[in-house]
C-alpha atoms as a PDB file:
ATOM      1  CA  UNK A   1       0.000   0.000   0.000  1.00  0.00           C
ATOM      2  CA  UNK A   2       1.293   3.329  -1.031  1.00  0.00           C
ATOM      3  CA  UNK A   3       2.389   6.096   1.757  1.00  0.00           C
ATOM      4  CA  UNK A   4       0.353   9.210   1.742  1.00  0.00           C
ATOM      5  CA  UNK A   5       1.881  12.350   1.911  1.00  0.00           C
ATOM      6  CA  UNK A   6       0.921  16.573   2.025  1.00  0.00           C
ATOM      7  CA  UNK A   7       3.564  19.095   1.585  1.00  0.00           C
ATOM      8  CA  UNK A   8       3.789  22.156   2.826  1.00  0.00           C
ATOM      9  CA  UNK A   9       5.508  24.885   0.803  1.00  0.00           C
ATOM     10  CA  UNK A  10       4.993  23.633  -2.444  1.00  0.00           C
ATOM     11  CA  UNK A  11       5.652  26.300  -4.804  1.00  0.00           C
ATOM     12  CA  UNK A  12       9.431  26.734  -3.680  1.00  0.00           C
ATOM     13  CA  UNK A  13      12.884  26.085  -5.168  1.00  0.00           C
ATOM     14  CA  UNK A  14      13.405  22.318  -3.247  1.00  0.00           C
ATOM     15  CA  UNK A  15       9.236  21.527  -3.336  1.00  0.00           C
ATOM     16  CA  UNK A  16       9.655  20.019  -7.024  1.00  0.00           C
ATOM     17  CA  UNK A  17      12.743  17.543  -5.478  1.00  0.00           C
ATOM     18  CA  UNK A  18      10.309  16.341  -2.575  1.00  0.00           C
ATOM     19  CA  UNK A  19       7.042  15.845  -5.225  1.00  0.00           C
ATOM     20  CA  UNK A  20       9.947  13.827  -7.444  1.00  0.00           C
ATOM     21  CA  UNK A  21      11.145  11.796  -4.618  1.00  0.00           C
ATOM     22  CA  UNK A  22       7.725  10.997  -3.147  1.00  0.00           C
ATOM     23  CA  UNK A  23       6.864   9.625  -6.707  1.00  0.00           C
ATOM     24  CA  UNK A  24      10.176   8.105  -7.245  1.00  0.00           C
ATOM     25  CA  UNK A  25       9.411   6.037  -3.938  1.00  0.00           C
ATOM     26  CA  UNK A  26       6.367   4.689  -5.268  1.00  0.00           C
ATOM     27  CA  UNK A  27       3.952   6.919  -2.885  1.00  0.00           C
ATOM     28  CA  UNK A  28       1.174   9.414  -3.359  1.00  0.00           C
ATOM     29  CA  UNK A  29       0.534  13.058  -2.625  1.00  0.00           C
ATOM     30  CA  UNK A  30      -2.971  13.750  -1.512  1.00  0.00           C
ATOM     31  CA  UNK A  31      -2.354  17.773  -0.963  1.00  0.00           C
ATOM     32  CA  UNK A  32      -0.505  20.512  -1.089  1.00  0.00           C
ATOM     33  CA  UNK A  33      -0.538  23.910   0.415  1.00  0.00           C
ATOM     34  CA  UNK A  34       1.192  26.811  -0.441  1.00  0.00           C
ATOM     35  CA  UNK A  35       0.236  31.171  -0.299  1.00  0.00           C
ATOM     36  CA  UNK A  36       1.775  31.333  -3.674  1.00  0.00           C
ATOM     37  CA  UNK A  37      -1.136  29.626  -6.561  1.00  0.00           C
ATOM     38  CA  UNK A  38       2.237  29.233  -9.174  1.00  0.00           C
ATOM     39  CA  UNK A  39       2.669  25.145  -8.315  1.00  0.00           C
ATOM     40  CA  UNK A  40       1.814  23.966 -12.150  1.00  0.00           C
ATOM     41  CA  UNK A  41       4.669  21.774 -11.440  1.00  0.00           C
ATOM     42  CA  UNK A  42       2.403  19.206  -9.571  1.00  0.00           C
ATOM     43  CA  UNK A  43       0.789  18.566 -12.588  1.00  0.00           C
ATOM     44  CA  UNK A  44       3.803  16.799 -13.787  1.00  0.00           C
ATOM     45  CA  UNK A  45       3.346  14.611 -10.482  1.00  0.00           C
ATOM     46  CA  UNK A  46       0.443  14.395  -8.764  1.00  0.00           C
ATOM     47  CA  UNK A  47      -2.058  16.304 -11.195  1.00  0.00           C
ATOM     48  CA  UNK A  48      -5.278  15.342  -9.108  1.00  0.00           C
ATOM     49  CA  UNK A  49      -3.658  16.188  -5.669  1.00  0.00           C
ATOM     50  CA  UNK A  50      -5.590  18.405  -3.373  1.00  0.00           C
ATOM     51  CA  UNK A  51      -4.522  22.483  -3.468  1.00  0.00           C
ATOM     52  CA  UNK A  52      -5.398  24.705  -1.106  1.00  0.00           C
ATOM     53  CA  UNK A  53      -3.565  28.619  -0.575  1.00  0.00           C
ATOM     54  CA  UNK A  54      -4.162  28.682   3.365  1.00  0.00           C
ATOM     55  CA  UNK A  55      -3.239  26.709   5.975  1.00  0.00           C
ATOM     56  CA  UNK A  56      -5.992  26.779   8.117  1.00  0.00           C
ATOM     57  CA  UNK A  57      -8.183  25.330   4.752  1.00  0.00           C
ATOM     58  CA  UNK A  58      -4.880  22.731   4.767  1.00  0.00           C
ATOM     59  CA  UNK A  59      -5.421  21.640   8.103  1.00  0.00           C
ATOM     60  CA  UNK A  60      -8.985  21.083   8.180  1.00  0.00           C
ATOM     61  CA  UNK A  61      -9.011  19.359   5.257  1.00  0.00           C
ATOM     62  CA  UNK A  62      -6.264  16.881   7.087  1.00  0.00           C
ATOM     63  CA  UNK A  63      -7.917  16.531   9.855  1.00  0.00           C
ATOM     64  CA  UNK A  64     -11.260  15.300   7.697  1.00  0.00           C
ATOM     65  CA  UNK A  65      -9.351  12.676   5.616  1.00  0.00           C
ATOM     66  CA  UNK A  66      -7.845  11.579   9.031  1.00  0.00           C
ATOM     67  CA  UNK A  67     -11.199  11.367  10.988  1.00  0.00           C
ATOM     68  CA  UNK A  68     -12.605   9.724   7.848  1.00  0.00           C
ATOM     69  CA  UNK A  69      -9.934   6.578   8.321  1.00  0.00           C
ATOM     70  CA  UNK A  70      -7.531   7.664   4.974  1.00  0.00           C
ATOM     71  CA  UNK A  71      -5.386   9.934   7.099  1.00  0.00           C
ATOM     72  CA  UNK A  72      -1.718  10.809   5.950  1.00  0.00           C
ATOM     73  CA  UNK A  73       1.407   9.146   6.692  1.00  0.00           C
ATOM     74  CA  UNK A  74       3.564  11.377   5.989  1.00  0.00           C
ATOM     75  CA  UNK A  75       3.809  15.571   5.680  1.00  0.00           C
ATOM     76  CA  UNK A  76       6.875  17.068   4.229  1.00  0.00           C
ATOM     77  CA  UNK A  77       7.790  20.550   4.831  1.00  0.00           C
ATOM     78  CA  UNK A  78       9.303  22.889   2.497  1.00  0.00           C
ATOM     79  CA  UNK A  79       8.011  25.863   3.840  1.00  0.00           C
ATOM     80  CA  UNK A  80       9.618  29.361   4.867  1.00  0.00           C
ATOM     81  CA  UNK A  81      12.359  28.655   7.532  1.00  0.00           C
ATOM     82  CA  UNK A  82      10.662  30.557  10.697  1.00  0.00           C
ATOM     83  CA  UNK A  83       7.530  28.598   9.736  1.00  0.00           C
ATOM     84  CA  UNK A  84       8.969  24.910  10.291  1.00  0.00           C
ATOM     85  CA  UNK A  85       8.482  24.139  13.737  1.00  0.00           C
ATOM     86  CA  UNK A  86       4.727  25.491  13.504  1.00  0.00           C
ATOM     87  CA  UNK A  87       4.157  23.400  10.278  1.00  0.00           C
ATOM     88  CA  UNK A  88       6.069  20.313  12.548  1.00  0.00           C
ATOM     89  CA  UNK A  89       3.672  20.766  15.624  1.00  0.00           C
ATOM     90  CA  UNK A  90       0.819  20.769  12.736  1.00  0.00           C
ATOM     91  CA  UNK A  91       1.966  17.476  11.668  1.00  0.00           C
ATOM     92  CA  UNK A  92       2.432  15.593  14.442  1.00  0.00           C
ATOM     93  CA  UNK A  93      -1.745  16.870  15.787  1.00  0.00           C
ATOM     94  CA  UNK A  94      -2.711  15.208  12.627  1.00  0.00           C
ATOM     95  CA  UNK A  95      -1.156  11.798  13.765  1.00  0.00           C
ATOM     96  CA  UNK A  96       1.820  12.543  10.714  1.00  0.00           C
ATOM     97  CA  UNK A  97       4.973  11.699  10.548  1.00  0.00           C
ATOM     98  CA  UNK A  98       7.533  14.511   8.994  1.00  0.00           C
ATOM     99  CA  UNK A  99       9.725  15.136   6.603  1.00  0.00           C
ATOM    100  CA  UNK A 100      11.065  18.729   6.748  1.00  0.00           C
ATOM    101  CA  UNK A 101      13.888  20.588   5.329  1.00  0.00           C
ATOM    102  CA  UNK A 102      16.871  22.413   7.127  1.00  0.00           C
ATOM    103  CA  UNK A 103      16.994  23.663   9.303  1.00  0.00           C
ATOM    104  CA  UNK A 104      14.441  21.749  10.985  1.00  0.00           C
ATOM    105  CA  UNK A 105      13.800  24.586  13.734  1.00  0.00           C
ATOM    106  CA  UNK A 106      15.478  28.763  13.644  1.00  0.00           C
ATOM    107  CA  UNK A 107      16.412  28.767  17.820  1.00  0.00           C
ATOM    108  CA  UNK A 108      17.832  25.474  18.795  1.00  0.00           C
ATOM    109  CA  UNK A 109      15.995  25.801  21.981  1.00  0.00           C
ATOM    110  CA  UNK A 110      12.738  25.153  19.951  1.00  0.00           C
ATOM    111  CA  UNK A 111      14.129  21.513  19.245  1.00  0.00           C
ATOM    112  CA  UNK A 112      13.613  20.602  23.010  1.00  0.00           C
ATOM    113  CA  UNK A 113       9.756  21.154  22.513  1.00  0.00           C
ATOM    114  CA  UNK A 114       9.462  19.715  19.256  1.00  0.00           C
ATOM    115  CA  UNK A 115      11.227  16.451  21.166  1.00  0.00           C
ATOM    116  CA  UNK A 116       8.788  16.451  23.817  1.00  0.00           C
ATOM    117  CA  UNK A 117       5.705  16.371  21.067  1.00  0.00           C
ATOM    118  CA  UNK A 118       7.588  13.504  19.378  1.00  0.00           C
ATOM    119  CA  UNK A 119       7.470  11.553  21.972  1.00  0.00           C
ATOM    120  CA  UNK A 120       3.920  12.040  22.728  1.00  0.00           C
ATOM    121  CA  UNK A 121       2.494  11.964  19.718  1.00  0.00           C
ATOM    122  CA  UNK A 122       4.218   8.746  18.719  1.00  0.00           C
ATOM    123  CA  UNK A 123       5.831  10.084  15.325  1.00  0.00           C
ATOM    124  CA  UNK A 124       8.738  10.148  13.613  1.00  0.00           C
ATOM    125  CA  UNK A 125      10.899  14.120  13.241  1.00  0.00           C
ATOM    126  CA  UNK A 126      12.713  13.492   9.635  1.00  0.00           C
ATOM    127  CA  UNK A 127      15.194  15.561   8.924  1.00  0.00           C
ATOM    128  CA  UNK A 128      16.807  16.059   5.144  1.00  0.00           C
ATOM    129  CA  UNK A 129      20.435  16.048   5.749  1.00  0.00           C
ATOM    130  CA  UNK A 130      20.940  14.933   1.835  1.00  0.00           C
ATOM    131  CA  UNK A 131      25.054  15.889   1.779  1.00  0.00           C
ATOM    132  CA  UNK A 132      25.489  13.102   3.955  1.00  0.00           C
ATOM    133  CA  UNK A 133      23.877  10.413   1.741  1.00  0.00           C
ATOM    134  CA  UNK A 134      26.214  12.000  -1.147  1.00  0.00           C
ATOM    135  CA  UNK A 135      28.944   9.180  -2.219  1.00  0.00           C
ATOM    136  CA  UNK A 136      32.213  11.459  -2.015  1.00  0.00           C
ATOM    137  CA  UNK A 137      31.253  12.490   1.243  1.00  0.00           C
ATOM    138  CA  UNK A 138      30.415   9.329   2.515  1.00  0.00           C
ATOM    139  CA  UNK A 139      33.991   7.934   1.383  1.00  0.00           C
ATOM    140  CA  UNK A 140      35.634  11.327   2.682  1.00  0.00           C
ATOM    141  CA  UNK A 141      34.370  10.536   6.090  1.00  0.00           C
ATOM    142  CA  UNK A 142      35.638   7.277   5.601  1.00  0.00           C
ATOM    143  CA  UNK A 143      38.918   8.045   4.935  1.00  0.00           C
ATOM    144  CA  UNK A 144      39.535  10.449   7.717  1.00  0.00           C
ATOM    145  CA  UNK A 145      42.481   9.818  10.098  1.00  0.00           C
ATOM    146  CA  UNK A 146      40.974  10.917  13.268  1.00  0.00           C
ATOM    147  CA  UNK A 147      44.738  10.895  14.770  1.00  0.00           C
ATOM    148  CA  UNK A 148      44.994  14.256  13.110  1.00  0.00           C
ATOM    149  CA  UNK A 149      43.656  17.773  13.016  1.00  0.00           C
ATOM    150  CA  UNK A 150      42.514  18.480   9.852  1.00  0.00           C
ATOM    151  CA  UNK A 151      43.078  22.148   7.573  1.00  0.00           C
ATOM    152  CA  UNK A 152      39.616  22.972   5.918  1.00  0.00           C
ATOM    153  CA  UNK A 153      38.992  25.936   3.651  1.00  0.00           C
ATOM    154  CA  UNK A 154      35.400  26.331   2.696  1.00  0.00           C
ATOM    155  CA  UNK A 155      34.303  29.200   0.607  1.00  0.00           C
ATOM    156  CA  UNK A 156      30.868  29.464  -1.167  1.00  0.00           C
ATOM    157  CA  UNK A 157      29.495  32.208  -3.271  1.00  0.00           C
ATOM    158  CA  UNK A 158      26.082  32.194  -4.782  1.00  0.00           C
ATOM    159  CA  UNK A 159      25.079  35.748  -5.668  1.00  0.00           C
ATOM    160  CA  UNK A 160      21.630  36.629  -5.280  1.00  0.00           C
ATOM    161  CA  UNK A 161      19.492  39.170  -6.768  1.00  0.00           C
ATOM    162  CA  UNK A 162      17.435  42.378  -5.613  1.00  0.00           C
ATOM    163  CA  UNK A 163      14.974  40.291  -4.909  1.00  0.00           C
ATOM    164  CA  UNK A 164      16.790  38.054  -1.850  1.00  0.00           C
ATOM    165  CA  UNK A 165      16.480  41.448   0.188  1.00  0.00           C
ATOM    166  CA  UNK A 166      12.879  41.564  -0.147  1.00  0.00           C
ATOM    167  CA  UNK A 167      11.851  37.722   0.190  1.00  0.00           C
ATOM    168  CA  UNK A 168      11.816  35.965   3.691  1.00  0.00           C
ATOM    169  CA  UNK A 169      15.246  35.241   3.067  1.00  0.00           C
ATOM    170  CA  UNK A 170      16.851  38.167   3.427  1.00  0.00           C
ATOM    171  CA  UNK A 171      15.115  38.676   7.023  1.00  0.00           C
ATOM    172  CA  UNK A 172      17.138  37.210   9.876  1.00  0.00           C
ATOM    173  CA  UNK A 173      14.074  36.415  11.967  1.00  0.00           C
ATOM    174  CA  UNK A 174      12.390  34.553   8.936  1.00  0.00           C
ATOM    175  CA  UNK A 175      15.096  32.769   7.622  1.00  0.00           C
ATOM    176  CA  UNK A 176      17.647  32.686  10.569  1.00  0.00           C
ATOM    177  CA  UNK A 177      20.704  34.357   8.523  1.00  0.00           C
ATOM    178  CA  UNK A 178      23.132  33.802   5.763  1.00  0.00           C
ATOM    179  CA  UNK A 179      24.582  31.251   7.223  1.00  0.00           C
ATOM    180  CA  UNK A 180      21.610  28.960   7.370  1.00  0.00           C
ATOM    181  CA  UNK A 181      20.563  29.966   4.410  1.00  0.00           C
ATOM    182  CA  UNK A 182      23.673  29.184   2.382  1.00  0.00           C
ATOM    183  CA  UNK A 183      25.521  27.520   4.801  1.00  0.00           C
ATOM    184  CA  UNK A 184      24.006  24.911   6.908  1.00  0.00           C
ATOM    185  CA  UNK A 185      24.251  21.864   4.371  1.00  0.00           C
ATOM    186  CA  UNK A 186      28.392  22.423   4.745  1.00  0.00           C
ATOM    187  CA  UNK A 187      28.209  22.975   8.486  1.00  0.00           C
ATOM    188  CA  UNK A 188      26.301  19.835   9.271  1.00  0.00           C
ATOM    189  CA  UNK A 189      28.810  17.812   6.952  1.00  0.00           C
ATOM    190  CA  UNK A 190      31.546  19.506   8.326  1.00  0.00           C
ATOM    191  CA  UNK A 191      30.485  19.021  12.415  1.00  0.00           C
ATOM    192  CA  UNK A 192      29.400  15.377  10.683  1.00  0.00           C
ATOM    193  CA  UNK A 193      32.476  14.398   9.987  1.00  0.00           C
ATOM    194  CA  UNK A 194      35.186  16.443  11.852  1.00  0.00           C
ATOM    195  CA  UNK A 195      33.289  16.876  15.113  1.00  0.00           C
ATOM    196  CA  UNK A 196      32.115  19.305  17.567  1.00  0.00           C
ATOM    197  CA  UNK A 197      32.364  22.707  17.591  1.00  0.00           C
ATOM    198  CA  UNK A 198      35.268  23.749  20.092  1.00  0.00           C
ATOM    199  CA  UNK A 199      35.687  27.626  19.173  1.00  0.00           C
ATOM    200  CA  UNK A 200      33.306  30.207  16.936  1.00  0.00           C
ATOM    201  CA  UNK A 201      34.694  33.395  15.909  1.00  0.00           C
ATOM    202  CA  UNK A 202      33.077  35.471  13.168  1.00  0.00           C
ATOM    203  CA  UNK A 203      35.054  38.031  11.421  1.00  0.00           C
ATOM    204  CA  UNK A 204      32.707  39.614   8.678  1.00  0.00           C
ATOM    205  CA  UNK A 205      28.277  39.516   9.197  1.00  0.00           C
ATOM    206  CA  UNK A 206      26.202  41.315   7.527  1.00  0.00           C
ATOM    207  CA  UNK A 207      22.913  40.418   5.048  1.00  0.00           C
ATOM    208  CA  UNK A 208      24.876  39.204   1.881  1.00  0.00           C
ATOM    209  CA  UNK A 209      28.496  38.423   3.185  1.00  0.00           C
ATOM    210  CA  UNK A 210      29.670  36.462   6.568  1.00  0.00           C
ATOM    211  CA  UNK A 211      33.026  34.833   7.355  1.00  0.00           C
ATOM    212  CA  UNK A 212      34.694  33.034  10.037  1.00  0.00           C
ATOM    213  CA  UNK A 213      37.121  30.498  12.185  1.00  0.00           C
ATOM    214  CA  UNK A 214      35.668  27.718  13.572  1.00  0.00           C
ATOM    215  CA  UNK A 215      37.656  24.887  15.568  1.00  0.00           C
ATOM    216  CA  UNK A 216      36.282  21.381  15.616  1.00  0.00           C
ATOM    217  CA  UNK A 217      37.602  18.602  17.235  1.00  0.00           C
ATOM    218  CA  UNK A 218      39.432  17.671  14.275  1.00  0.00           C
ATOM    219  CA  UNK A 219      39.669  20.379  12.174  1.00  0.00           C
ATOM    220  CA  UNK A 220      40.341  23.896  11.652  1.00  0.00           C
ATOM    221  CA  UNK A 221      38.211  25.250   9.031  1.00  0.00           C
ATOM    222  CA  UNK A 222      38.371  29.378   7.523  1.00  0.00           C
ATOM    223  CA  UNK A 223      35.335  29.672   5.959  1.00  0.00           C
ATOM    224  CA  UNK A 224      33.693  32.656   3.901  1.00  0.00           C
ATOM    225  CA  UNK A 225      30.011  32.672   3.001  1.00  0.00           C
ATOM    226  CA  UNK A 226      28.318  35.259   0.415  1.00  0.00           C
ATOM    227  CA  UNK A 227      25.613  36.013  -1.975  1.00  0.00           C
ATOM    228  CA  UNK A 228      27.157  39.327  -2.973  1.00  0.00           C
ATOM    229  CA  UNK A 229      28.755  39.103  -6.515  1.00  0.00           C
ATOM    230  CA  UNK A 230      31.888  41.716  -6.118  1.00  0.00           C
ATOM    231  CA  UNK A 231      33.109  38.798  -3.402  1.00  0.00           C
ATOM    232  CA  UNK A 232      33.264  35.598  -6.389  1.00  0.00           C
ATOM    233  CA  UNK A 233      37.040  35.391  -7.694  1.00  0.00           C
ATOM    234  CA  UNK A 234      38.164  36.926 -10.937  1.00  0.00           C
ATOM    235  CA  UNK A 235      38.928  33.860 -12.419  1.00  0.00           C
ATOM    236  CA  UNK A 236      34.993  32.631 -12.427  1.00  0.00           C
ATOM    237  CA  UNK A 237      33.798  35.961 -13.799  1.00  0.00           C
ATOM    238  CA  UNK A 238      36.127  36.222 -16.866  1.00  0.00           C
ATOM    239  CA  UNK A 239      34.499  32.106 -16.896  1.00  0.00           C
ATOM    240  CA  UNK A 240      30.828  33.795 -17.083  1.00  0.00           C
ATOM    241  CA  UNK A 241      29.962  31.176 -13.846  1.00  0.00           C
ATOM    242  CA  UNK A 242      27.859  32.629 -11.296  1.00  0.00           C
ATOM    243  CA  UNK A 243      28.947  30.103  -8.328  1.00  0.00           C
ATOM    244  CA  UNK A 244      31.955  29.902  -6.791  1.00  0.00           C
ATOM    245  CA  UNK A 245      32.049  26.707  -4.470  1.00  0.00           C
ATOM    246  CA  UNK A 246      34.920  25.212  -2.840  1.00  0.00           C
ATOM    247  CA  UNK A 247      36.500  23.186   0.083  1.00  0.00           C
ATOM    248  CA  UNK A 248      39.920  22.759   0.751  1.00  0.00           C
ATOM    249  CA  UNK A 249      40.880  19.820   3.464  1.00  0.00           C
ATOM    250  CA  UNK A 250      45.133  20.139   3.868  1.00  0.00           C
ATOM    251  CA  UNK A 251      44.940  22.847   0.921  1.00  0.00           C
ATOM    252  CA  UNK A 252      43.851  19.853  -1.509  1.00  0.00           C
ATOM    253  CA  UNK A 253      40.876  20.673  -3.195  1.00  0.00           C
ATOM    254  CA  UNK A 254      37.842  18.222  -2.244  1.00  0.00           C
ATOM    255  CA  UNK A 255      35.657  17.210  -5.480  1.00  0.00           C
ATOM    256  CA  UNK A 256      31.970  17.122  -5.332  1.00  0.00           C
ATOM    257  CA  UNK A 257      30.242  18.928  -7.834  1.00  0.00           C
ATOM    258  CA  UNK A 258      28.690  16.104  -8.913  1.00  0.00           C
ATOM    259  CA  UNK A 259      25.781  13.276  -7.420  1.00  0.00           C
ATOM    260  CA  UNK A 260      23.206  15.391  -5.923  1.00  0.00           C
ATOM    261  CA  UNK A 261      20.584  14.123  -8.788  1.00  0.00           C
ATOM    262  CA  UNK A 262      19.227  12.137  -6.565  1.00  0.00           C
ATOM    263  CA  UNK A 263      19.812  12.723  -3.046  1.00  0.00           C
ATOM    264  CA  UNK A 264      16.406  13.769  -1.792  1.00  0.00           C
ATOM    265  CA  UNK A 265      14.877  10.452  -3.149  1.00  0.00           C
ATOM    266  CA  UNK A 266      17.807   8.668  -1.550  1.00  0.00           C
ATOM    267  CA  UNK A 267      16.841  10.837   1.694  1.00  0.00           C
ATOM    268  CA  UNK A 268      12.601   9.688   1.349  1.00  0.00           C
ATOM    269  CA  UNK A 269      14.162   6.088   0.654  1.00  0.00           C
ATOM    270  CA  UNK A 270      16.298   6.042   3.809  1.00  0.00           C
ATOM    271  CA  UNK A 271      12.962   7.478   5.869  1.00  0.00           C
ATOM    272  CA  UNK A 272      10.586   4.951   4.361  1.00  0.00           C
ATOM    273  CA  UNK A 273      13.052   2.301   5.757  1.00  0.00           C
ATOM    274  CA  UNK A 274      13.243   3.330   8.967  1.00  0.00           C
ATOM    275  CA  UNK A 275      16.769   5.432   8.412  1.00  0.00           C
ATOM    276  CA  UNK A 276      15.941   9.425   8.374  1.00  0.00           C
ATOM    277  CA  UNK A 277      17.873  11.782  10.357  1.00  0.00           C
ATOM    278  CA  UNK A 278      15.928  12.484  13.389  1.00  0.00           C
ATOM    279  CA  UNK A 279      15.564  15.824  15.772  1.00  0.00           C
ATOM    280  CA  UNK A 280      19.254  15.108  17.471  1.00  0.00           C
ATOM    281  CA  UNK A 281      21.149  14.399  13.984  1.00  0.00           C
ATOM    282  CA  UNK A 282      20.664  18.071  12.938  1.00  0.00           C
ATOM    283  CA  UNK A 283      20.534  19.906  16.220  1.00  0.00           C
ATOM    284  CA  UNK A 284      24.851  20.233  15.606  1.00  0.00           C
ATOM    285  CA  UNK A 285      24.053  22.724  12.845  1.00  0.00           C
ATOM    286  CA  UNK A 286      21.507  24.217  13.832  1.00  0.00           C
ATOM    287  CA  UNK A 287      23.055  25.314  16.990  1.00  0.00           C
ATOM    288  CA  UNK A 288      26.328  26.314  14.859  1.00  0.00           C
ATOM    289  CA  UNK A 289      24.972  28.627  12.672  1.00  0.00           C
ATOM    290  CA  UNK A 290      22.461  30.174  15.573  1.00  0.00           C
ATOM    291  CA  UNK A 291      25.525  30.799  17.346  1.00  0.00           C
ATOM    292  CA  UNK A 292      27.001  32.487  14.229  1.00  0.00           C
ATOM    293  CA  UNK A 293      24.384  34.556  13.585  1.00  0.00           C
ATOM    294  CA  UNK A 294      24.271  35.917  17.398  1.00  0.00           C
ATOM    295  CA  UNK A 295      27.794  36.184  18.513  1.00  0.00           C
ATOM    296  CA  UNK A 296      29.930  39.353  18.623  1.00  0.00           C
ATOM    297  CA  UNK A 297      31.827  39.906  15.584  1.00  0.00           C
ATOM    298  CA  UNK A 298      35.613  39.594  15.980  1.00  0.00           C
ATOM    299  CA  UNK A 299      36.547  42.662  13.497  1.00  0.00           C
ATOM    300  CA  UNK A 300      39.870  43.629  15.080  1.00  0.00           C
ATOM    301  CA  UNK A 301      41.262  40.566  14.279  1.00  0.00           C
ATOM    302  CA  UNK A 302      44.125  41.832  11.726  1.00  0.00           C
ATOM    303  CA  UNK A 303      44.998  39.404   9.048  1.00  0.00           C
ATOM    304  CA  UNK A 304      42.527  36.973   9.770  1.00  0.00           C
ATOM    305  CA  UNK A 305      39.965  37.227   6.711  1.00  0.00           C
ATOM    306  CA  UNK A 306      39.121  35.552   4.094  1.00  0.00           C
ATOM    307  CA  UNK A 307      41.722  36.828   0.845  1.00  0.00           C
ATOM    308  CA  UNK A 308      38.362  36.969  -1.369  1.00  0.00           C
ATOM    309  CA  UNK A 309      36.732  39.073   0.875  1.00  0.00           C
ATOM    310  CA  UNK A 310      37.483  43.433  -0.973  1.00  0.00           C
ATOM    311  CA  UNK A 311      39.189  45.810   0.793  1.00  0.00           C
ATOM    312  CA  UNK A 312      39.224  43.740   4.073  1.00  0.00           C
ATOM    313  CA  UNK A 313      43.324  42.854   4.024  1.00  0.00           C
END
């Protein structure tokens, strides 16, 4: 019998990878729920899947197919990033498990709750942590001599339009920051693999552009984290690329530009089998890249920044 899923945010960037990984895993969405009416794309999925444009419409009609015996197994959540632990405690009422993107909560301290209601409710917290189903990673972190302390440089550059200011991205208290915008997939690898976070100390923040030092147990990683265009290296604008992505480990460049195809389908697979990532597998990052977005900023700190970062050396 097939798994029945909503999702929540379906009109997005990542919603079209959840609908294709639902399908791809042999299951069916029943609804969808999303402000924005532009979601033609479920049409190329799940063209006679409930639609509704509010959430309080969403929920009752949830609640109805659950009181009716054909409840939902399943809700995934690709919604706004303040909006996730709401859209979580709106699962789990509705006897669902979840599926939800990072990061899973904004203030770690909301994960404690969100535990609690797990527990009670019976119901499973997924977390997509898809880097860490990714093949090269998977053989980096078996590789890793954990006699050692590790050099990582990690710089990533994805310029953003006018538009970023304006959307729920570009507010802290919507989308948590930069860093977990951008940033959070290669901080949970990173505290994944190389352990926990031992020292924090920002050197640039500000809406488009943050940097910092961050010791783990067995690394020391620079990083440098921006959507501002003036910040991606001359080499990649004389290429025409718009992207600049890179991470060093011992000044060796680390190749993985490649295999993410299919990671959120490997990520429903893993949850369908019992396997997801639950509430204390993405806490690490989440709690990382609070603490970046809240600390004082370390800008005395001469020679310290990132070389790509203008006029800062």
């Amino acid at each position: 019998m097939k798994e029945k899923f909503a999702l929540i945010g379906a009109s997005g960037y990542v919603a079209p990878r959840h609908m294709r990984a639902i399908k791809e895993n042999n299951c069916n969405l029943l609804v969808a729920v999303d402000p924005c009416d532009s979601v033609g794309i479920i049409d190329s999925y799940f063209p006679e899947a409930s639609f509704f444009t509010e959430i309080e419409r969403f929920d009752r009609h949830v609640d109805k197919l659950r009181r009716r015996g054909g409840g939902l197994d399943y809700v995934s959540i690709c919604s706004p990033n303040y909006l996730h632990d709401s859209h979580i405690r709106l699962a789990l009422r509705n006897n669902c498990n979840v599926i939800c993107e990072k990061p899973m909560v904004i203030n770690p301290e909301n994960a404690s709750f969100l535990e609690i209601l797990e527990n009670e409710s019976g119901k499973k917290i997924n977390n997509i942590l898809q880097l860490r189903l990714h093949e090269a990673i998977i053989n980096l972190k078996k590789s890793i001599d954990y006699d050692k302390i590790y050099d990582i440089d990690l710089t990533y550059i994805t310029p953003r339009g006018r538009w970023y200011e304006y959307s729920w991205k570009g507010e802290q208290g919507k989308s948590g920051g930069l860093p977990t915008n951008i940033g959070i997939h290669f901080f949970d690898v990173l505290t994944w693999i190389f352990g926990k976070v031992q020292k924090n100390v920002v050197f640039t923040r500000d809406k488009h552009t943050a940097s910092g030092h961050l010791v783990l147990e067995k690394a020391n990683v620079r990083w440098l984290l921006s959507v501002d265009k003036k910040n991606l290296p001359a080499a990649t604008l004389s290429g025409g690329e718009r992207t600049y992505r890179s991470l060093k480990i011992d000044n060796k460049e680390f190749e993985f530009s490649t295999g993410f195809e299919n990671l959120h389908t490997k990520s429903y697979e893993e949850i369908l089998n019992g396997n997801g990532f639950g509430i204390s597998d993405g806490l690490r990052s989440i709690e990382l890249v609070y603490d970046i977005c809240n600390c004082k900023v370390e800008n005395n700190l001469k020679g310290e920044y990132h070389p790509l970062l203008k006029g800062t050396r």
